[in-house]
N, C-alpha and C. Protein backbone atom coordinates (compact mmCIF):
# COMPACT_ATOMS: atom_id res chain seq x y z
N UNK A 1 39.90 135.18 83.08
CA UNK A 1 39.21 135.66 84.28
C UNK A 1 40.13 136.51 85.14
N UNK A 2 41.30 136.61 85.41
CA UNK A 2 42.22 136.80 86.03
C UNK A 2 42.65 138.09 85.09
N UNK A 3 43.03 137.65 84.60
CA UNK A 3 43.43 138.76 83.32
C UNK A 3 42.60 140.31 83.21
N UNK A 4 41.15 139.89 83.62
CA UNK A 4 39.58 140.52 83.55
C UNK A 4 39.95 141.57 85.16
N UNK A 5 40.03 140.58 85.99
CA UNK A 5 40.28 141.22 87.30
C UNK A 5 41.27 142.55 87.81
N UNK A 6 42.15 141.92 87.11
CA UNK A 6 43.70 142.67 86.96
C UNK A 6 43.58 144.19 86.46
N UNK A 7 42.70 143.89 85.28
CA UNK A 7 42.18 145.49 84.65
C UNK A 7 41.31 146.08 85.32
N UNK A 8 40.09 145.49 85.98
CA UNK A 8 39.30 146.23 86.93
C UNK A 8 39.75 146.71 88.43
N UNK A 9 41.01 146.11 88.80
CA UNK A 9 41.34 145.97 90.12
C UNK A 9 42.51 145.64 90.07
N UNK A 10 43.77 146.28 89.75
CA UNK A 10 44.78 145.44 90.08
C UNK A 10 45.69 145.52 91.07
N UNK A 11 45.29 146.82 91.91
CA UNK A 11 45.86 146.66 93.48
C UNK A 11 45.35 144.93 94.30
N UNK A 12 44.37 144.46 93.80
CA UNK A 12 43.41 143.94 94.27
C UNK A 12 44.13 142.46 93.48
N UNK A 13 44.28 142.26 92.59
CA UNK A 13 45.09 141.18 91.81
C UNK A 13 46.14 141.23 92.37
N UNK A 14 46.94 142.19 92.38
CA UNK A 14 48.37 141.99 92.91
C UNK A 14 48.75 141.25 94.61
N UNK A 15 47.29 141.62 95.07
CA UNK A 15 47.19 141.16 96.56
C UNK A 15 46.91 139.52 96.70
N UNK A 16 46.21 139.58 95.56
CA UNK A 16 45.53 137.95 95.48
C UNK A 16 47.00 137.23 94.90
N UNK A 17 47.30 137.85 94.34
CA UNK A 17 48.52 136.70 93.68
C UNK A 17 49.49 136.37 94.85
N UNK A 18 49.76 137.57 95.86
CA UNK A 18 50.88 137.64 96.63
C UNK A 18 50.63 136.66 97.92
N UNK A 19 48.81 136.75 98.02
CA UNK A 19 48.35 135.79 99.26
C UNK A 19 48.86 134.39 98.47
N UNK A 20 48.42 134.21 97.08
CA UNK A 20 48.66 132.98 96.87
C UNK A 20 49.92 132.49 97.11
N UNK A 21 50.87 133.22 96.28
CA UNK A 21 52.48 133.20 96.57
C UNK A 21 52.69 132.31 98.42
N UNK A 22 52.30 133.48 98.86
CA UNK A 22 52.63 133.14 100.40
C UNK A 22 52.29 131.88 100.82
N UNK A 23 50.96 131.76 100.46
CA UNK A 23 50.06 130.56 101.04
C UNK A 23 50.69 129.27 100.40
N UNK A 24 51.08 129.15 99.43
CA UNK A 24 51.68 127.85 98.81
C UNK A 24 52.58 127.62 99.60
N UNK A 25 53.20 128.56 99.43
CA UNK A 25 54.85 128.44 99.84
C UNK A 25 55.21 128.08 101.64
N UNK A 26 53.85 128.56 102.30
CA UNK A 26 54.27 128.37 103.75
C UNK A 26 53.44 126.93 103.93
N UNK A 27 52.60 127.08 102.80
CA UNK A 27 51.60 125.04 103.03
C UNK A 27 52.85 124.45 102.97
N UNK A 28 53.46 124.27 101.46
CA UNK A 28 54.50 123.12 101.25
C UNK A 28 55.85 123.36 102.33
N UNK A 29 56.15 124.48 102.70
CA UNK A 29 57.16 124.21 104.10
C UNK A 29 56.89 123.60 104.93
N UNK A 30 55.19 123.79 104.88
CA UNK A 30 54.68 122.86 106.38
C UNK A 30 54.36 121.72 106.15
N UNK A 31 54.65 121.33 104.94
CA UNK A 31 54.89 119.81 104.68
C UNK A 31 55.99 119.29 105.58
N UNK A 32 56.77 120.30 104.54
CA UNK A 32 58.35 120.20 104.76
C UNK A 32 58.46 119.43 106.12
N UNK A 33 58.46 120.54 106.91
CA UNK A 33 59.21 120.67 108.28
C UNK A 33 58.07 120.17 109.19
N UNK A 34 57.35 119.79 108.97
CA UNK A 34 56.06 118.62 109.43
C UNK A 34 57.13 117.28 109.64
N UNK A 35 57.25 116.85 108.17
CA UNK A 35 58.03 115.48 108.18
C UNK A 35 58.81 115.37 108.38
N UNK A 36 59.89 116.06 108.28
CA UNK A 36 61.53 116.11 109.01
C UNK A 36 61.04 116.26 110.81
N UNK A 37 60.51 116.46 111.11
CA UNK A 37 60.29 116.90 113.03
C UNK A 37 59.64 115.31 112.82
N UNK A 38 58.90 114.52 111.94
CA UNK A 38 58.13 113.22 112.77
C UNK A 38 59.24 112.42 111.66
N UNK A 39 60.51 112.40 111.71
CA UNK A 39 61.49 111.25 111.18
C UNK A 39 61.57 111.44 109.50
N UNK A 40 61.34 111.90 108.63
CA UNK A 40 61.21 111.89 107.26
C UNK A 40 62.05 113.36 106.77
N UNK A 41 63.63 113.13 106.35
CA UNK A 41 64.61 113.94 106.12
C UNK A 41 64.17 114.15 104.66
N UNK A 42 63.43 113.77 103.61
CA UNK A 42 63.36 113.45 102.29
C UNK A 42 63.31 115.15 101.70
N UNK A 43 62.12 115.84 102.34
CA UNK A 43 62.36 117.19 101.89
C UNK A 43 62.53 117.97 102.37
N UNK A 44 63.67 117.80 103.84
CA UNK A 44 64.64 118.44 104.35
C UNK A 44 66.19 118.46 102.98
N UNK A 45 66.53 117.12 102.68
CA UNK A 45 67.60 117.34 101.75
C UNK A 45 67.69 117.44 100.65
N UNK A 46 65.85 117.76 100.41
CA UNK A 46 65.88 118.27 98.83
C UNK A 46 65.56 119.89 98.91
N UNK A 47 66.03 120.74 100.42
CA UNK A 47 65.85 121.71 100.51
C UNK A 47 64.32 122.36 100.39
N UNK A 48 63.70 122.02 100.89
CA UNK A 48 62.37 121.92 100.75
C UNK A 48 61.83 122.47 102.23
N UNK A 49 62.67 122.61 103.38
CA UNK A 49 62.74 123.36 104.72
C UNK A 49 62.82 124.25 105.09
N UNK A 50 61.89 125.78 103.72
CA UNK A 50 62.27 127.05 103.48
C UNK A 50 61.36 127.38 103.59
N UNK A 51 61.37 129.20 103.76
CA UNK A 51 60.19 129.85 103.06
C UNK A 51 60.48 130.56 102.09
N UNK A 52 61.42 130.36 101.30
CA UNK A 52 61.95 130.84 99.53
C UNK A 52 61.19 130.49 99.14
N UNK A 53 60.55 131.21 98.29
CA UNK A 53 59.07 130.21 97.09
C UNK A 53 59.79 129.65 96.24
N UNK A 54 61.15 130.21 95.82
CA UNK A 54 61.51 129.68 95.07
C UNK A 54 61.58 128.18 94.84
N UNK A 55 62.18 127.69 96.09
CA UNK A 55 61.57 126.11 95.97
C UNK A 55 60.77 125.37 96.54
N UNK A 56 59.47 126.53 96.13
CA UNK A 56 58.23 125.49 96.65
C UNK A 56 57.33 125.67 95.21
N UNK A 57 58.04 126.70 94.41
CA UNK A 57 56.72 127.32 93.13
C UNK A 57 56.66 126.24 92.03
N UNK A 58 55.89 125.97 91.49
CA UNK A 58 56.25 125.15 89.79
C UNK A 58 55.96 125.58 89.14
N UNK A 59 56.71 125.46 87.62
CA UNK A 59 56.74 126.60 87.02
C UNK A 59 55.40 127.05 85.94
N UNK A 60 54.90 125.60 85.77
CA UNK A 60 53.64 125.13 85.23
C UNK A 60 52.59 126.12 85.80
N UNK A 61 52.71 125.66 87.29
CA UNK A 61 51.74 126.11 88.29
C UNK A 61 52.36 127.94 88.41
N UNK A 62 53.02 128.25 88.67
CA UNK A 62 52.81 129.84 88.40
C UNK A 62 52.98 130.31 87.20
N UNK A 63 53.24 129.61 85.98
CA UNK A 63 52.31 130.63 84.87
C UNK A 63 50.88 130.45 84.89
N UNK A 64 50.22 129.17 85.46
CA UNK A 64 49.13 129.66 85.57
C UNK A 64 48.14 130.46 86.53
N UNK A 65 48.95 130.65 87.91
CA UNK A 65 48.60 131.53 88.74
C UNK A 65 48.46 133.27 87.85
N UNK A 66 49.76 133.71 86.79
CA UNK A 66 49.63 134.66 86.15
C UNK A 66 48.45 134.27 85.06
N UNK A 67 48.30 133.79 84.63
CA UNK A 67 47.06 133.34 83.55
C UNK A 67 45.80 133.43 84.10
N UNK A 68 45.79 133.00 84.89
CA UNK A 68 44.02 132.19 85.43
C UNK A 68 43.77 132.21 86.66
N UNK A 69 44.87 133.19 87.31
CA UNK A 69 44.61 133.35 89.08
C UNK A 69 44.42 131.89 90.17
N UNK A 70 44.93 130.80 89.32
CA UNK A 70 44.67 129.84 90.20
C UNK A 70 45.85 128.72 89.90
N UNK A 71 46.69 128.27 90.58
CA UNK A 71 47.81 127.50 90.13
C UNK A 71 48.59 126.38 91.56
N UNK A 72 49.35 126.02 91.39
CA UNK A 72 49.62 125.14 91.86
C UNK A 72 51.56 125.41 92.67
N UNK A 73 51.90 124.31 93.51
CA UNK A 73 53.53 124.07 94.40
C UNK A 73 53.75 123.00 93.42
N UNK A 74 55.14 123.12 93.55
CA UNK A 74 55.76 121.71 93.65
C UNK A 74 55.25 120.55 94.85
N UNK A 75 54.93 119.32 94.55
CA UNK A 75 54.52 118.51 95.65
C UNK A 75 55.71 118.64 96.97
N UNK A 76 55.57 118.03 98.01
CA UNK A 76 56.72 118.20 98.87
C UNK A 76 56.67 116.72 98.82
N UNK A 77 58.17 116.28 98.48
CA UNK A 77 58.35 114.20 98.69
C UNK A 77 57.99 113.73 100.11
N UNK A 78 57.29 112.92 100.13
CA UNK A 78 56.98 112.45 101.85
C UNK A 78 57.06 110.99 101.55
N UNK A 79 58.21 110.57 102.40
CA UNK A 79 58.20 108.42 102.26
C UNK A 79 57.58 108.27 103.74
N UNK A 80 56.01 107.70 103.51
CA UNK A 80 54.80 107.28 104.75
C UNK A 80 55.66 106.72 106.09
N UNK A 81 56.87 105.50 105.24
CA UNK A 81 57.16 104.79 105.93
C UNK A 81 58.51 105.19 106.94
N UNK A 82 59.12 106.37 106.64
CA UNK A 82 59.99 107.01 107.46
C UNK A 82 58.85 107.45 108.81
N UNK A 83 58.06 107.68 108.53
CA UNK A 83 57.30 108.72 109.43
C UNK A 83 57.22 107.89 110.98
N UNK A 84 57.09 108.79 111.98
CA UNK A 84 57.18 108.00 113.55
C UNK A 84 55.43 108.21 113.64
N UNK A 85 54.84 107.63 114.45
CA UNK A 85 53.44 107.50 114.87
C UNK A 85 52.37 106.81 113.96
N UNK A 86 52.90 105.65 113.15
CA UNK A 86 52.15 104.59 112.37
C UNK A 86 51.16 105.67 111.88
N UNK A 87 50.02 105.67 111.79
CA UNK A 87 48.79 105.97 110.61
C UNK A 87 48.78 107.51 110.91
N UNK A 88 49.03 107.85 111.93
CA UNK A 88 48.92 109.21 112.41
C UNK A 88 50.10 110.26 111.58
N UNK A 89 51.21 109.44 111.71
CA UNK A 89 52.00 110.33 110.86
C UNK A 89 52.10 110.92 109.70
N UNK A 90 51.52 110.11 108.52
CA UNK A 90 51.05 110.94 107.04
C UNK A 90 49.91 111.53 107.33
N UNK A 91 48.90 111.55 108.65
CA UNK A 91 47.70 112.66 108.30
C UNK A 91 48.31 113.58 108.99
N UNK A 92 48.95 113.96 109.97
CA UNK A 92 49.46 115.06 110.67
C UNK A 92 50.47 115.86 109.31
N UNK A 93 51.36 115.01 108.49
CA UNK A 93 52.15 115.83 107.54
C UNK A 93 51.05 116.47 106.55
N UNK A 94 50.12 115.88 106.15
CA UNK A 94 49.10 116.18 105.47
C UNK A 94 48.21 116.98 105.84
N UNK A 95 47.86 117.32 106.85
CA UNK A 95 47.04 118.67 108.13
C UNK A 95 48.11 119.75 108.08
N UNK A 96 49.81 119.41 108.16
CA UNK A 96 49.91 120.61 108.70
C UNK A 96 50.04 121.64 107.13
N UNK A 97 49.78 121.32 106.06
CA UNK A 97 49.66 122.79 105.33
C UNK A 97 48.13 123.29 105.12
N UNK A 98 47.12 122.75 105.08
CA UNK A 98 45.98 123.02 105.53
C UNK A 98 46.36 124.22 106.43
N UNK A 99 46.62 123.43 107.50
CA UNK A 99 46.66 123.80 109.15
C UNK A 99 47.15 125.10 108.78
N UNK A 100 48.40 125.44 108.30
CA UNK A 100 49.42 126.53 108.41
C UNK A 100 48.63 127.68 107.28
N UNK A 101 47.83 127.59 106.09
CA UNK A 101 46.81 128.50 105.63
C UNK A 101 46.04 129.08 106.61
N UNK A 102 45.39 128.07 107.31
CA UNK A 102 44.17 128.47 108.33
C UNK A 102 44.91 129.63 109.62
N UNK A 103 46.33 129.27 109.59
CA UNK A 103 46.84 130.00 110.39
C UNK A 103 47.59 131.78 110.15
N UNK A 104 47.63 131.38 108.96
CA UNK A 104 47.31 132.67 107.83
C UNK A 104 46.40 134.11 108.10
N UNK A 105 45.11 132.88 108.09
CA UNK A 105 44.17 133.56 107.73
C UNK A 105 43.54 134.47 109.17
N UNK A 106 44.17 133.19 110.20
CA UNK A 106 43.97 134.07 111.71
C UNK A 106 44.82 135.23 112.04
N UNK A 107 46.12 135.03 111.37
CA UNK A 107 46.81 135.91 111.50
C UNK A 107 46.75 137.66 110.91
N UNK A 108 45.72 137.33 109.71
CA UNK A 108 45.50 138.26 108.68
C UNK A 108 44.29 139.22 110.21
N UNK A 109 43.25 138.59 110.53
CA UNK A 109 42.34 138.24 110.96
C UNK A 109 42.60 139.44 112.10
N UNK A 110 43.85 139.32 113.01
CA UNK A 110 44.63 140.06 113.95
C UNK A 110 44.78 141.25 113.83
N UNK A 111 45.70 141.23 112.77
CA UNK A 111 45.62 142.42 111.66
C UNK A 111 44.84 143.69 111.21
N UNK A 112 43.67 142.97 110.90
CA UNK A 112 42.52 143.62 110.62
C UNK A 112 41.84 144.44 111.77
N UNK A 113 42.25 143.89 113.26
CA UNK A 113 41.60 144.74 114.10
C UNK A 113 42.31 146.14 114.82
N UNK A 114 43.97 146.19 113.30
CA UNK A 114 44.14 147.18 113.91
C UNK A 114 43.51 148.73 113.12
N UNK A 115 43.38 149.78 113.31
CA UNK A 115 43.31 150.79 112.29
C UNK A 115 43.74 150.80 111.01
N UNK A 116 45.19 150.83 110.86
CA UNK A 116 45.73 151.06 109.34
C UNK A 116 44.88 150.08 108.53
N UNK A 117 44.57 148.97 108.85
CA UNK A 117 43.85 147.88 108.04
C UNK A 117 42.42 147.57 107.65
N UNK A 118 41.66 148.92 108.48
CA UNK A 118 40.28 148.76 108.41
C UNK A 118 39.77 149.84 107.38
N UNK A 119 40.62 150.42 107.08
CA UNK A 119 40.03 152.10 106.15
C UNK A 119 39.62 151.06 105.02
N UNK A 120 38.73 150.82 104.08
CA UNK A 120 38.11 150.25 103.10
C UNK A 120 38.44 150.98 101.95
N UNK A 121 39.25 150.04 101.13
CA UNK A 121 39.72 151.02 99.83
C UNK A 121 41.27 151.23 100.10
N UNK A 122 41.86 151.33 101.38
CA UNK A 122 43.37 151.35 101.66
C UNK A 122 43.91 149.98 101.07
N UNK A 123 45.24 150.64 100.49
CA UNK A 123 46.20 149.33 100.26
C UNK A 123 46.22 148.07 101.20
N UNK A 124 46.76 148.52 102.50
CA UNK A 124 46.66 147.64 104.02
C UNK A 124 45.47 146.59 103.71
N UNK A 125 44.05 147.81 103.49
CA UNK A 125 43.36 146.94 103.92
C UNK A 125 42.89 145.60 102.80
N UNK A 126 43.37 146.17 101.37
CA UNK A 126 43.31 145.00 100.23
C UNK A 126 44.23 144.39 100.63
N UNK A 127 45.19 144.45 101.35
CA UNK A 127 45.94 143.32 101.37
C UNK A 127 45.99 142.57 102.39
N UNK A 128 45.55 142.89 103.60
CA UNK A 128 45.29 141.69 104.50
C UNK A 128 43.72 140.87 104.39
N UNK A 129 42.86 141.43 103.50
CA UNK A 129 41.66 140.64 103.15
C UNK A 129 41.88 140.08 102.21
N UNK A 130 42.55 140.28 101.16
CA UNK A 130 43.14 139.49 99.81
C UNK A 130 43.92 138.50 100.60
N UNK A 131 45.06 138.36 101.13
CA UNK A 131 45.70 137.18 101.33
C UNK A 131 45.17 136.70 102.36
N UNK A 132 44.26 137.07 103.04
CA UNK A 132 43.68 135.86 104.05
C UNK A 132 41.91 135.29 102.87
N UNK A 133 41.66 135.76 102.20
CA UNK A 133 41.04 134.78 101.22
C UNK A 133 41.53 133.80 99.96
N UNK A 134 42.81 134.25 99.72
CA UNK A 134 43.31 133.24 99.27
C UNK A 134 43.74 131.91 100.35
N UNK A 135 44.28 132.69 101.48
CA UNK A 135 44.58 131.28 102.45
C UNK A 135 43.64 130.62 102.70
N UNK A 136 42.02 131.38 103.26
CA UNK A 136 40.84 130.84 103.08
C UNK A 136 40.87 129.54 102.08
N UNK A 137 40.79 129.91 100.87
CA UNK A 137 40.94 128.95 99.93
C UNK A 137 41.56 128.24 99.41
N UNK A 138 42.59 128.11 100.10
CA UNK A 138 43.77 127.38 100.08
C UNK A 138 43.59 126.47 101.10
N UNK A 139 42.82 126.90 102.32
CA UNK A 139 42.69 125.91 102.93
C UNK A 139 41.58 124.86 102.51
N UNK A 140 40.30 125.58 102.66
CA UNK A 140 39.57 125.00 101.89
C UNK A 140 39.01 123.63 101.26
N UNK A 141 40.02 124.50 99.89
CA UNK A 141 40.23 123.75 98.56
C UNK A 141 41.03 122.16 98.74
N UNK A 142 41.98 122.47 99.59
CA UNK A 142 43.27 121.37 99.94
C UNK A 142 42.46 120.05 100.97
N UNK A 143 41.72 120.91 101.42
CA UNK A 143 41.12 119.30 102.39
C UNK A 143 39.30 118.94 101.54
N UNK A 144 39.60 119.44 100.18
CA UNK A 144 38.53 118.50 99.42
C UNK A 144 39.09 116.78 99.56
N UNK A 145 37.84 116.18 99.67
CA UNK A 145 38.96 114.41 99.93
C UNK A 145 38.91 113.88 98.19
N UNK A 146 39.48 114.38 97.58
CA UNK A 146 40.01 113.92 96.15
C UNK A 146 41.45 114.05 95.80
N UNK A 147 42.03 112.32 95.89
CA UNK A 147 43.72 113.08 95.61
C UNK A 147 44.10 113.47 94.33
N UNK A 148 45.36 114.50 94.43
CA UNK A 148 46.17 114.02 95.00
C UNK A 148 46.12 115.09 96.55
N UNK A 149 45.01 116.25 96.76
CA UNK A 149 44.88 117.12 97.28
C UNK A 149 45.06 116.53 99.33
N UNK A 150 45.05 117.32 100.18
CA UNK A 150 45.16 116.77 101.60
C UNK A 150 44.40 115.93 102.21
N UNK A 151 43.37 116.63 101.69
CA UNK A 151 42.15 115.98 102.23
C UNK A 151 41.94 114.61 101.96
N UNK A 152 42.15 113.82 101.25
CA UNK A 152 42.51 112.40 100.85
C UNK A 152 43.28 111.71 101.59
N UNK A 153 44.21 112.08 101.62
CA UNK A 153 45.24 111.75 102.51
C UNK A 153 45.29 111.66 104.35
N UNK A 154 44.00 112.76 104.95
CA UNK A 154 43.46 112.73 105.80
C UNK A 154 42.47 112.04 105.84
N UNK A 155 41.41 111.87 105.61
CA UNK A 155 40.15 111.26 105.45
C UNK A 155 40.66 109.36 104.98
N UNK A 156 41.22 109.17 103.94
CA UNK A 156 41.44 107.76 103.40
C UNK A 156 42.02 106.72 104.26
N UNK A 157 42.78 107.00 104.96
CA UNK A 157 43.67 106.22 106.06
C UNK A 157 42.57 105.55 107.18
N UNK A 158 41.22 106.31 107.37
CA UNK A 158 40.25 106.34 108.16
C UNK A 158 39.24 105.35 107.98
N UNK A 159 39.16 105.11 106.31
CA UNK A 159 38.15 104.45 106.20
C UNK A 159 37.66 102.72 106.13
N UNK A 160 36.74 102.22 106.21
CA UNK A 160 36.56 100.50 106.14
C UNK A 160 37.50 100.26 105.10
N UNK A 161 37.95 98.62 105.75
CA UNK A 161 38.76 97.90 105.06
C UNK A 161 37.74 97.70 103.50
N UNK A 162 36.23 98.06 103.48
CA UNK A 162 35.32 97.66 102.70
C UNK A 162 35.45 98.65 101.64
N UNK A 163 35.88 99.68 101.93
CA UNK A 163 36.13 100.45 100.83
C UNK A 163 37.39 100.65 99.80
N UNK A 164 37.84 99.86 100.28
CA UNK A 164 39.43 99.57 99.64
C UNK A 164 39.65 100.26 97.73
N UNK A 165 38.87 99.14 97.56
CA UNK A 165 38.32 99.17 96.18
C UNK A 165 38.46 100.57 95.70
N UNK A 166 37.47 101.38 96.41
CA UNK A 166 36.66 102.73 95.95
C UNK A 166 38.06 104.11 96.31
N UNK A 167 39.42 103.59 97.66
CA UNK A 167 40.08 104.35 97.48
C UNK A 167 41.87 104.05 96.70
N UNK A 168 41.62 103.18 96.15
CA UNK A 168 42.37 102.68 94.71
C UNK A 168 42.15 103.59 93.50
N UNK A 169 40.42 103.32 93.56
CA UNK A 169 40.06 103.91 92.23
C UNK A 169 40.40 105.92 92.67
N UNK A 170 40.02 105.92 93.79
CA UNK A 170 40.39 107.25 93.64
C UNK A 170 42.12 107.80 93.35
N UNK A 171 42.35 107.19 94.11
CA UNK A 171 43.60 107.32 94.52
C UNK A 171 44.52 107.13 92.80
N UNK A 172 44.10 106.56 91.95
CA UNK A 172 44.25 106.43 90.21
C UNK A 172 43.65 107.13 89.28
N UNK A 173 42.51 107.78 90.39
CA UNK A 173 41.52 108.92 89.09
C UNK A 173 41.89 109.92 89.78
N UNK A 174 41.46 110.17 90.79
CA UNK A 174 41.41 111.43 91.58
C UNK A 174 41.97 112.57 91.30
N UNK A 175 43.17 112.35 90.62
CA UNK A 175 43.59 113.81 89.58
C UNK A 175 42.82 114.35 88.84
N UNK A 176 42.56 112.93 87.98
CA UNK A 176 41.99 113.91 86.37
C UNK A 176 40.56 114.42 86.44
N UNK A 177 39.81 113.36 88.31
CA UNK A 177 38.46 114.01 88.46
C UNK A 177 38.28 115.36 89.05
N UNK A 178 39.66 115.56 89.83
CA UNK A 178 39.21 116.52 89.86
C UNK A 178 39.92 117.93 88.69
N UNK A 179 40.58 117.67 88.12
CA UNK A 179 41.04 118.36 87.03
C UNK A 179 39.65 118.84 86.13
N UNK A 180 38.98 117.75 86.02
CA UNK A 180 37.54 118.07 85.22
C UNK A 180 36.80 118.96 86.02
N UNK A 181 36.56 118.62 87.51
CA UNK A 181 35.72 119.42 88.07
C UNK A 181 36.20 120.89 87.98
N UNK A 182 37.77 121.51 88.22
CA UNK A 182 38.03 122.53 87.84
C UNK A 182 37.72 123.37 86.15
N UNK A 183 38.25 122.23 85.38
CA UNK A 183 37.79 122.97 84.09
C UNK A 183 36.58 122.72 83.70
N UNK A 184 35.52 122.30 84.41
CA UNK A 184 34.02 122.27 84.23
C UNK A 184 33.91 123.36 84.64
N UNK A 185 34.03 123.90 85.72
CA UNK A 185 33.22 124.64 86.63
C UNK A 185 34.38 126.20 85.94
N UNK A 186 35.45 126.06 85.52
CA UNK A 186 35.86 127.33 84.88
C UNK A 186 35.15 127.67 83.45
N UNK A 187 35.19 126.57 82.81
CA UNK A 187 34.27 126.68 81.33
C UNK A 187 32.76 126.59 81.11
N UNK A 188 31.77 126.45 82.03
CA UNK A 188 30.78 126.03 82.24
C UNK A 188 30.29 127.47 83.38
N UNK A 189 28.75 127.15 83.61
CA UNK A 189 28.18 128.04 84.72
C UNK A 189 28.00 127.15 85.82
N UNK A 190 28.16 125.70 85.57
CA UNK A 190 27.89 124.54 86.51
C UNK A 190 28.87 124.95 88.02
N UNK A 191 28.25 125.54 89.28
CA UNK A 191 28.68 126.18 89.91
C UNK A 191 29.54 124.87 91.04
N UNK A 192 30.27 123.78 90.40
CA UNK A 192 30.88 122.79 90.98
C UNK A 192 31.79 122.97 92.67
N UNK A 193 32.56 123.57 91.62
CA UNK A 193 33.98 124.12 92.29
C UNK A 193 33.39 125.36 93.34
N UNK A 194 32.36 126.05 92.62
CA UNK A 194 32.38 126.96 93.68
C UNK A 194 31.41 126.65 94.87
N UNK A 195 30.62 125.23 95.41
CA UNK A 195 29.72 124.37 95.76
C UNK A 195 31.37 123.99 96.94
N UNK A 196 32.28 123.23 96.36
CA UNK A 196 32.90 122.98 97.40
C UNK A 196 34.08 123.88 97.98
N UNK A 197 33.95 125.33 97.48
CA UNK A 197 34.36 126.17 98.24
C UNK A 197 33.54 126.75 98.80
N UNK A 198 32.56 126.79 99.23
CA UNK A 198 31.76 127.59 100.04
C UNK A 198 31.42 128.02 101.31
N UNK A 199 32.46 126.94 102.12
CA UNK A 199 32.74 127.09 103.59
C UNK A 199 33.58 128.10 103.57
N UNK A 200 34.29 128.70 102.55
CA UNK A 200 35.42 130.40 102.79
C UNK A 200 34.98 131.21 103.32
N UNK A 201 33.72 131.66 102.61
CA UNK A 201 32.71 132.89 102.97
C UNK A 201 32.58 132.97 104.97
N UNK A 202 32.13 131.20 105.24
CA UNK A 202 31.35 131.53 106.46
C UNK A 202 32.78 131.43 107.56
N UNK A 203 34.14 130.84 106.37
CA UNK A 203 34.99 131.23 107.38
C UNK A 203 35.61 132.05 108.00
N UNK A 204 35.84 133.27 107.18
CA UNK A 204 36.02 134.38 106.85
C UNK A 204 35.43 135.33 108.19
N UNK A 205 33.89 135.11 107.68
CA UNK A 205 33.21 135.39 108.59
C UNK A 205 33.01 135.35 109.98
N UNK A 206 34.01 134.39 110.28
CA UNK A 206 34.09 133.55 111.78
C UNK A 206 35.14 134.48 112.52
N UNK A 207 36.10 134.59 111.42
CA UNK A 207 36.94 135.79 112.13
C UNK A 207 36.88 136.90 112.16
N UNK A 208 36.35 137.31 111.48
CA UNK A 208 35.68 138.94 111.80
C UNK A 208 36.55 139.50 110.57
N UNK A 209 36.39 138.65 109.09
CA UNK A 209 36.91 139.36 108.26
C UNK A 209 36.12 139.45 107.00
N UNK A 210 35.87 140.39 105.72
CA UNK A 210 35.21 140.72 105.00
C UNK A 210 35.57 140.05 103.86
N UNK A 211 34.85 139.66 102.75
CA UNK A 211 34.88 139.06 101.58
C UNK A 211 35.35 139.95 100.48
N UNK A 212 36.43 140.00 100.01
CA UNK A 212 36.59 140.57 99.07
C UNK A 212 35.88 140.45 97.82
N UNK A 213 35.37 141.01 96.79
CA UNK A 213 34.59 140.94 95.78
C UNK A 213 34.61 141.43 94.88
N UNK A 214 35.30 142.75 95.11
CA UNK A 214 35.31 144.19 94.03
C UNK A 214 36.81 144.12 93.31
């Protein structure tokens, strides 16, 4: 699919890869430097307090960003129990790379209202709508509540002692379910994945920015 894009568009690929690049790399810093500021040095001294992609990329995860336009960080280490502010502290480390996409995407958003960025068809302007829809979807994607993704990690801490059970089982499947839902919805027409991205479009929209498509 990616591969497909690249030949029809690859000013347009090159932009998407570079939002992605960015967007990983400034989520997992904002892991980073999330948890070192609320007591948790763990991926402060595994150098993990950067914006080098270099050590935020995996290597798994960016050959398949070159493959399949969609790939993955290195996790950032977070120990719950270093953290200062009891229950609050792993959802705030867990918000802020969400958080820091969404902040991306406002920033892109800024951007866009100047001239150089509005000519349609300009480099500028593929590239501040390309990387604020990947951050779009980066944000997104990350606060689906299936771990090992943010949104789990936000949402789970929240719920009845009655559900215990149900966030075990996730919390032990939750990879490979959602691993399926990705390669369903890539191998299949079953429009899964693209069902729980669908808040991008109207976010996009919120800021006064256009959907890339072409």
């Amino acid at each position: 699919m990616f591969l497909s894009f690249f030949e029809a568009n690859p000013s347009a690929a090159v932009a998407f890869l570079l939002g992605l690049v960015i967007g990983i790399t400034v989520h997992e810093a904002s892991h980073a430097a999330s948890a070192y500021i609320l007591g948790d040095d763990t991926a402060y001294r595994d150098g993990r307090v950067t914006l080098n992609p270099i050590s935020h990329l995996d290597l798994l995860g960016s050959m398949m960003l070159l493959l399949a336009g969609f790939g993955w960080g290195k996790p950032t280490p977070v120990v719950p129990s270093k953290l200062k502010g009891g229950v609050f502290g792993p959802v705030a480390v867990a918000l802020a790379g969400p958080v820091s996409n969404l902040l991306i995407v406002t920033f892109c958003a800024a951007l866009y209202l100047l001239p150089p960025f509005q000519e349609s068809g300009g480099y500028p302007f593929i590239l501040v709508v390309m990387v604020a829809f990947t951050n779009a979807l980066l944000f997104v994607f990350n606060l689906i509540p299936i771990p090992p993704l943010d949104g789990s990690k936000v949402i789970f801490p929240f719920l009845p002692r009655a559900l215990d059970g149900f966030v075990d089982f996730m919390n032990q499947y939750g990879p490979m379910i959602l691993l399926g839902i990705i390669l369903v919805s890539f191998l299949t027409r079953l429009p899964i994945l693209g069902i729980l991205l669908a808040p991008v479009r109207p976010l996009l929209n919120l800021v006064g920015l256009p959907v890339f498509l072409s």
